[in-house]
C-alpha atoms as a PDB file:
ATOM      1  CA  UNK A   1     154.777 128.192  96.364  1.00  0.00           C
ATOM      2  CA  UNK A   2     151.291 129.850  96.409  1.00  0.00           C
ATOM      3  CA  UNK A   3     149.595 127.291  94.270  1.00  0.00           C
ATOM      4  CA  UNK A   4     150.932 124.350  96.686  1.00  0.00           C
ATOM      5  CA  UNK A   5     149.752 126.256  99.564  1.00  0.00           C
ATOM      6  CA  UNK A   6     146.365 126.785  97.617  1.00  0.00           C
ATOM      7  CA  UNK A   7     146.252 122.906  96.502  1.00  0.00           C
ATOM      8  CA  UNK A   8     146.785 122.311 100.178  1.00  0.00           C
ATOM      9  CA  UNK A   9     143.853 124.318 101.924  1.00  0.00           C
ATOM     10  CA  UNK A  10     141.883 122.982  99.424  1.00  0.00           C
ATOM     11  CA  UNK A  11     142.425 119.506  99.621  1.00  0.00           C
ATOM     12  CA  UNK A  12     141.954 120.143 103.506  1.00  0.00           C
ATOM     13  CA  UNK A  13     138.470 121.847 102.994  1.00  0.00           C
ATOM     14  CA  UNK A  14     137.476 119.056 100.333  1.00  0.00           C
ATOM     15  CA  UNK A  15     138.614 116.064 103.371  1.00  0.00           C
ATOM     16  CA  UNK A  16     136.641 118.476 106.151  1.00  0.00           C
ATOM     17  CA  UNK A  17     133.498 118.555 104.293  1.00  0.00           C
ATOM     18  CA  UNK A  18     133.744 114.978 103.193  1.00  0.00           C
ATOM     19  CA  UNK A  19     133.991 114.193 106.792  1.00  0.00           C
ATOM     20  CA  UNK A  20     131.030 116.418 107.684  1.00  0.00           C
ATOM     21  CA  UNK A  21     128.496 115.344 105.186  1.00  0.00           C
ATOM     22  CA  UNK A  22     128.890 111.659 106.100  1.00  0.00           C
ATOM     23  CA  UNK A  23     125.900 110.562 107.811  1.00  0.00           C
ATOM     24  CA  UNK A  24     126.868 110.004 111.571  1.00  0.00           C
ATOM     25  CA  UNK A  25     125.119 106.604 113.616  1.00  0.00           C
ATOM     26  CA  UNK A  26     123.293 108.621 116.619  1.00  0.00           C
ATOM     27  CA  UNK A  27     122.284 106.636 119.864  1.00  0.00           C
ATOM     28  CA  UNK A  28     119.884 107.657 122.514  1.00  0.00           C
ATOM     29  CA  UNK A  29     121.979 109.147 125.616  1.00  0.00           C
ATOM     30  CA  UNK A  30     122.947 105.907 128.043  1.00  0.00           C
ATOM     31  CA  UNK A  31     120.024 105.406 130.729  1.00  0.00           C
ATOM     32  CA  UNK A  32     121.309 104.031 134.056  1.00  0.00           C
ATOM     33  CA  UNK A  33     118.989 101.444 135.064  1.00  0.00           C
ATOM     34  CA  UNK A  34     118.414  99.126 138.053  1.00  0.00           C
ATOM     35  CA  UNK A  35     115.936  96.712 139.088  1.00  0.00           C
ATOM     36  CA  UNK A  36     116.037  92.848 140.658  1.00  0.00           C
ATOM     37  CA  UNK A  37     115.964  89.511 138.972  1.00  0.00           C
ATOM     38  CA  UNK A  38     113.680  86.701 141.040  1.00  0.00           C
ATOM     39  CA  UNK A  39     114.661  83.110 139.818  1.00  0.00           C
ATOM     40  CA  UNK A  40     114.131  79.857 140.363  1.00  0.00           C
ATOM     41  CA  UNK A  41     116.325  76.936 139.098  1.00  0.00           C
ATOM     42  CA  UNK A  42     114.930  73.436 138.138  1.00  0.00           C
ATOM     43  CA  UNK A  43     116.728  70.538 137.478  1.00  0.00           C
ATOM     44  CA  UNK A  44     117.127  69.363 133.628  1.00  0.00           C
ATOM     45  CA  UNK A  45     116.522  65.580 134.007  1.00  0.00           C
ATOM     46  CA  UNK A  46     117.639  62.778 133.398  1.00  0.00           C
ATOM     47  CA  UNK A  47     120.440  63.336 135.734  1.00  0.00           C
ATOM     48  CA  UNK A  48     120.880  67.353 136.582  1.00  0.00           C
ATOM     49  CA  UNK A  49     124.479  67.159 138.157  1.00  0.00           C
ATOM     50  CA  UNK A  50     127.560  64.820 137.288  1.00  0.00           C
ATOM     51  CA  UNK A  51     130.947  64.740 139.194  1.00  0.00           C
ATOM     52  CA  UNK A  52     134.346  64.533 138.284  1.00  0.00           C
ATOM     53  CA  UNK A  53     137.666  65.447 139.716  1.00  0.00           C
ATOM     54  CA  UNK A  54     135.885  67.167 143.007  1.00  0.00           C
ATOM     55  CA  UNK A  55     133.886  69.101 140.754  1.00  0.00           C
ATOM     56  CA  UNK A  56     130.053  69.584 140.008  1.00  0.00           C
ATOM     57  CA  UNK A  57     128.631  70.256 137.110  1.00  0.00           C
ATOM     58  CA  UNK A  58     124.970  71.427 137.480  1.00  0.00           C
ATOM     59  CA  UNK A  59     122.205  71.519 134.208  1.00  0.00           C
ATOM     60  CA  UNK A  60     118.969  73.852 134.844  1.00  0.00           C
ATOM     61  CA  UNK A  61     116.537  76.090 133.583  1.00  0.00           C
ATOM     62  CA  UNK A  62     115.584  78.954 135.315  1.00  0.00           C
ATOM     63  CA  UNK A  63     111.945  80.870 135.357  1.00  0.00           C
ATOM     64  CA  UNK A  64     112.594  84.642 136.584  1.00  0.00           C
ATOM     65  CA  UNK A  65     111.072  87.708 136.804  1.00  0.00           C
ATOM     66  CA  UNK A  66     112.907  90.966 136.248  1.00  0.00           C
ATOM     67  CA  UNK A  67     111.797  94.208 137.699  1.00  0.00           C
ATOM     68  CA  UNK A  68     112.800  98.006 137.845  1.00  0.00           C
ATOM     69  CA  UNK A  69     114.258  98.827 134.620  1.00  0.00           C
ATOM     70  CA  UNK A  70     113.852  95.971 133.079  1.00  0.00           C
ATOM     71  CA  UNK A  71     110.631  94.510 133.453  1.00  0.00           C
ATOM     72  CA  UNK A  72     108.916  90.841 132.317  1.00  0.00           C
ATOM     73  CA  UNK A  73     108.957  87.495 132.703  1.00  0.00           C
ATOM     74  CA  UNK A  74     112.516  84.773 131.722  1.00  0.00           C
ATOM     75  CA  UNK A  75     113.315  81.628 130.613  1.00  0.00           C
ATOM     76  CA  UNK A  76     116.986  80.542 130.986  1.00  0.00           C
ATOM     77  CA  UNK A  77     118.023  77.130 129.369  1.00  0.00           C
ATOM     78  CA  UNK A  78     120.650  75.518 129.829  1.00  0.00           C
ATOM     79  CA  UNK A  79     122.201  77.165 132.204  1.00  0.00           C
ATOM     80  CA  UNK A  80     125.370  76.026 133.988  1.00  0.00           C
ATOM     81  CA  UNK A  81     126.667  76.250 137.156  1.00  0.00           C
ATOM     82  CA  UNK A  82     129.919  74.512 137.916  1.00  0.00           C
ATOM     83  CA  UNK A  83     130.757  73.839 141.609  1.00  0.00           C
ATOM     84  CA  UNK A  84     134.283  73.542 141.930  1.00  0.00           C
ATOM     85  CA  UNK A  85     135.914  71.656 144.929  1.00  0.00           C
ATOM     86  CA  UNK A  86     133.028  70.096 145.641  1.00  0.00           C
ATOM     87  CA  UNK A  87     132.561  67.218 148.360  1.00  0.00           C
ATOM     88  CA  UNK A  88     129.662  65.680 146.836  1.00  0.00           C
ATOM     89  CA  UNK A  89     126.294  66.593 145.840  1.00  0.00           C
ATOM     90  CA  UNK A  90     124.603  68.640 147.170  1.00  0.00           C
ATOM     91  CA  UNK A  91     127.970  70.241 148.270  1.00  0.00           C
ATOM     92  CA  UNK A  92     127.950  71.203 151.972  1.00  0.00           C
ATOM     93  CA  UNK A  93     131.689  73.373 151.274  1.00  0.00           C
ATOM     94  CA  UNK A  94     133.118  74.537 147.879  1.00  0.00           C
ATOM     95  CA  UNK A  95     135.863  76.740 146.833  1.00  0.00           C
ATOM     96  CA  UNK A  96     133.448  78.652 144.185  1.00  0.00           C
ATOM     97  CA  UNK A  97     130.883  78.234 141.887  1.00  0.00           C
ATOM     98  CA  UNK A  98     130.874  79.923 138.241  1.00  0.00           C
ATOM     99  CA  UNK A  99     126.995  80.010 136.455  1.00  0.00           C
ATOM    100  CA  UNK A 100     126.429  80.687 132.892  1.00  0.00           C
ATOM    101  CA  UNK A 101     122.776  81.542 131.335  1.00  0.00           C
ATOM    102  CA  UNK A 102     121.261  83.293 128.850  1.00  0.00           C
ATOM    103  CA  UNK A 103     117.559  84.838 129.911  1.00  0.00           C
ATOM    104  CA  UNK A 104     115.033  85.363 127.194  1.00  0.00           C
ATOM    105  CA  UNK A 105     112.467  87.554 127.816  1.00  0.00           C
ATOM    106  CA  UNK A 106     109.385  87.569 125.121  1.00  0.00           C
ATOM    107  CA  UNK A 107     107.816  90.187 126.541  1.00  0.00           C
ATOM    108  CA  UNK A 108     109.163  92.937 128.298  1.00  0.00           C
ATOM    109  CA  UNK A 109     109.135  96.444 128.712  1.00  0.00           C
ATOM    110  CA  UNK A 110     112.106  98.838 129.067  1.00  0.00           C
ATOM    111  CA  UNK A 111     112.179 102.705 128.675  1.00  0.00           C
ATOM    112  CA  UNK A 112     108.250 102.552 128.157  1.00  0.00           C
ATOM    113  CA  UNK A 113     108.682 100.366 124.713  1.00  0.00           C
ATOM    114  CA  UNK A 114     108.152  96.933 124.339  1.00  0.00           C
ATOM    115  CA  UNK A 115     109.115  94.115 122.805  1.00  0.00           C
ATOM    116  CA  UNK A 116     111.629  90.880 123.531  1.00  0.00           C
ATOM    117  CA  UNK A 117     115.259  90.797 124.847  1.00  0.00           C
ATOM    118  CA  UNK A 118     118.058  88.337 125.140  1.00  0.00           C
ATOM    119  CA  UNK A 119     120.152  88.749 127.958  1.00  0.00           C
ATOM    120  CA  UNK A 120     123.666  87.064 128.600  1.00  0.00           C
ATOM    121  CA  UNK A 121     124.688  86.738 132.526  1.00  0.00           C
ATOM    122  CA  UNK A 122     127.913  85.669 133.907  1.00  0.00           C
ATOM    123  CA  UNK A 123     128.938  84.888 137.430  1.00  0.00           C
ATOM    124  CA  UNK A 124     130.422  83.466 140.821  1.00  0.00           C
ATOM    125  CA  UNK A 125     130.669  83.298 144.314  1.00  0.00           C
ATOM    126  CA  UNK A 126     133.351  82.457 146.048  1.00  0.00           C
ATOM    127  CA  UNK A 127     132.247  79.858 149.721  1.00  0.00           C
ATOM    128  CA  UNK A 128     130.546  82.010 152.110  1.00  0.00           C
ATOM    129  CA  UNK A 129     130.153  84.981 149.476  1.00  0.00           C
ATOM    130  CA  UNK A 130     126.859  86.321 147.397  1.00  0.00           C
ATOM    131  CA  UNK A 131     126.545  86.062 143.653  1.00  0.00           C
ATOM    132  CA  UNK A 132     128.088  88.678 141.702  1.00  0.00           C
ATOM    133  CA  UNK A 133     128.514  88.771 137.541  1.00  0.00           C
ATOM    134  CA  UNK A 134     127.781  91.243 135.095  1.00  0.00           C
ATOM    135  CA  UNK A 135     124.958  90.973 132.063  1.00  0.00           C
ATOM    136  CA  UNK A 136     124.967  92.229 128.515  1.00  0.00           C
ATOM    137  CA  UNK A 137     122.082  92.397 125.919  1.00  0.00           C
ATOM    138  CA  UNK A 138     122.749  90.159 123.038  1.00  0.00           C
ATOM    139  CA  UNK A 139     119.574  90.874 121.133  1.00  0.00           C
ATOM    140  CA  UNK A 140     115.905  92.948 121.092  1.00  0.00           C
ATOM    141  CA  UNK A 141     113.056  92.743 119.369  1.00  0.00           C
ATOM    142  CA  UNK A 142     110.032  94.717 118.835  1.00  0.00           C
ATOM    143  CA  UNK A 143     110.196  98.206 120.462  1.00  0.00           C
ATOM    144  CA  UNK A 144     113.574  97.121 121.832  1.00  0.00           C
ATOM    145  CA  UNK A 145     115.419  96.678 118.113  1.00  0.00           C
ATOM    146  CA  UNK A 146     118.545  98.458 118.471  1.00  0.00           C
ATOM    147  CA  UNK A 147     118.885  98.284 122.328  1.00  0.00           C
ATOM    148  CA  UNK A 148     122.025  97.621 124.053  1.00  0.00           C
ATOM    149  CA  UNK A 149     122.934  97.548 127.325  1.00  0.00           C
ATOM    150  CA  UNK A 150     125.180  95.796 129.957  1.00  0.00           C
ATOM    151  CA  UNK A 151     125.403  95.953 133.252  1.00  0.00           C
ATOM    152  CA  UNK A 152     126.533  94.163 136.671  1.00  0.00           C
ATOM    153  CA  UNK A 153     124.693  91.924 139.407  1.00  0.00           C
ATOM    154  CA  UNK A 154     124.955  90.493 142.822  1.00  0.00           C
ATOM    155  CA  UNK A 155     123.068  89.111 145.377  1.00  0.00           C
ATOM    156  CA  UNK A 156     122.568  86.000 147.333  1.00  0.00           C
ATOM    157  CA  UNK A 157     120.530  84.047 144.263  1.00  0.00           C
ATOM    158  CA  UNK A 158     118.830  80.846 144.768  1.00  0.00           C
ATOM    159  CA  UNK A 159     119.307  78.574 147.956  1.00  0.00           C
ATOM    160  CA  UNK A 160     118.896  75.449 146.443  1.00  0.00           C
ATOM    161  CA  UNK A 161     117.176  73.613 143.219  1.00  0.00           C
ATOM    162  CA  UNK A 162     113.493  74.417 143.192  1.00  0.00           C
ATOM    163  CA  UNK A 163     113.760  77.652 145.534  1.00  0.00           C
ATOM    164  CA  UNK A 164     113.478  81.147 145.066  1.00  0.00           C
ATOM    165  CA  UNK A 165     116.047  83.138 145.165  1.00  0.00           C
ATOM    166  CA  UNK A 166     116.850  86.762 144.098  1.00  0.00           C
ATOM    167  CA  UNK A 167     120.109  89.120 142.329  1.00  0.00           C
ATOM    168  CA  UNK A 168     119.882  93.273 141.880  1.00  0.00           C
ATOM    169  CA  UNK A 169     121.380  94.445 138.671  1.00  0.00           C
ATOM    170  CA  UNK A 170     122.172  97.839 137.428  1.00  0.00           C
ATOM    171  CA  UNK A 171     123.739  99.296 134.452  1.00  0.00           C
ATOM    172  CA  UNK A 172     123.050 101.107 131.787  1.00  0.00           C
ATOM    173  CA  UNK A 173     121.522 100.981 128.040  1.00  0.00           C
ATOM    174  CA  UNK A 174     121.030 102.691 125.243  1.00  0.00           C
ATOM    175  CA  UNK A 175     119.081 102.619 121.732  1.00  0.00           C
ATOM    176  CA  UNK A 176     120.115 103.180 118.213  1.00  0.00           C
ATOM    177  CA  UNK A 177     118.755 105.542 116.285  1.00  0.00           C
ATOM    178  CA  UNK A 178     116.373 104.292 113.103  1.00  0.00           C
END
């Protein structure tokens, strides 16, 4: 009875150690950060919206520039926003409108290093409402290898094609370890 007992601690002390001595992934401690997105969306010709069933679906590319925590200058292309119950274009009433982008920044800084980031955003607003959608980092390069984040944004975004508009975002990120 000893000698199982023995076998027992031992094999429990070899499976403790082996769990110890395997090399652990460390991450940088999550950084809440914050900032604003100003964007503009263009129209992707040859014909930027189509119709169908009371819907409109809306091609662009966007220019931005991202501030706070986040800092440089976007391209977004394609992205698109989907205007459903539409009564024509431009709609003058809607039930909501769902956009879809991806922002690349080449060069940006975040956390003091820099480098490039690719940045996926989701969103809607409902008639009447602001913009609201969260964000996640697909990709860094650079400085910003390793970086994730993700985050949430809202605001009242762009009035129209061709005009300014802005979103605040905030959330958090974190880097990998090398």
């Amino acid at each position: 009875m000893r000698k199982m007992l023995s076998a027992a601690l031992l094999m429990c002390i070899v499976a403790l150690l082996s769990v110890l001595l395997i090399p652990t992934v460390l991450a940088t401690k999550p950084e809440h950060v914050t900032g604003r997105l100003d964007y503009c969306p263009h129209p992707i010709p040859p014909v930027p919206a189509k119709m169908a069933d009371g819907n409109v679906f809306l091609n662009t590319w966007e220019e931005g520039v991202w501030s706070g925590g986040i800092e440089g200058i976007s391209r977004d292309e394609p992205c698109r926003v989907v205007i459903h119950g539409a009564d024509g274009f431009p709609p003058t009433s809607f039930d909501f409108r769902w956009y879809t982008g991806i922002s690349t920044l080449e060069e940006c800084t975040v956390d003091d290093k820099t480098g490039g980031l690719v940045i996926r955003l989701v969103g809607k607003a409902n008639f009447g409402q602001i913009w609201h959608g969260k964000w996640v980092i697909l990709s860094g390069t650079g400085e910003l290898e390793g970086i994730h984040g993700q985050g949430t944004w809202s605001g009242s975004g762009a009035p129209g094609l061709n005009q300014w508009g802005y979103v605040d975002y905030e959330g958090w990120i974190h880097f990998e370890a090398n």
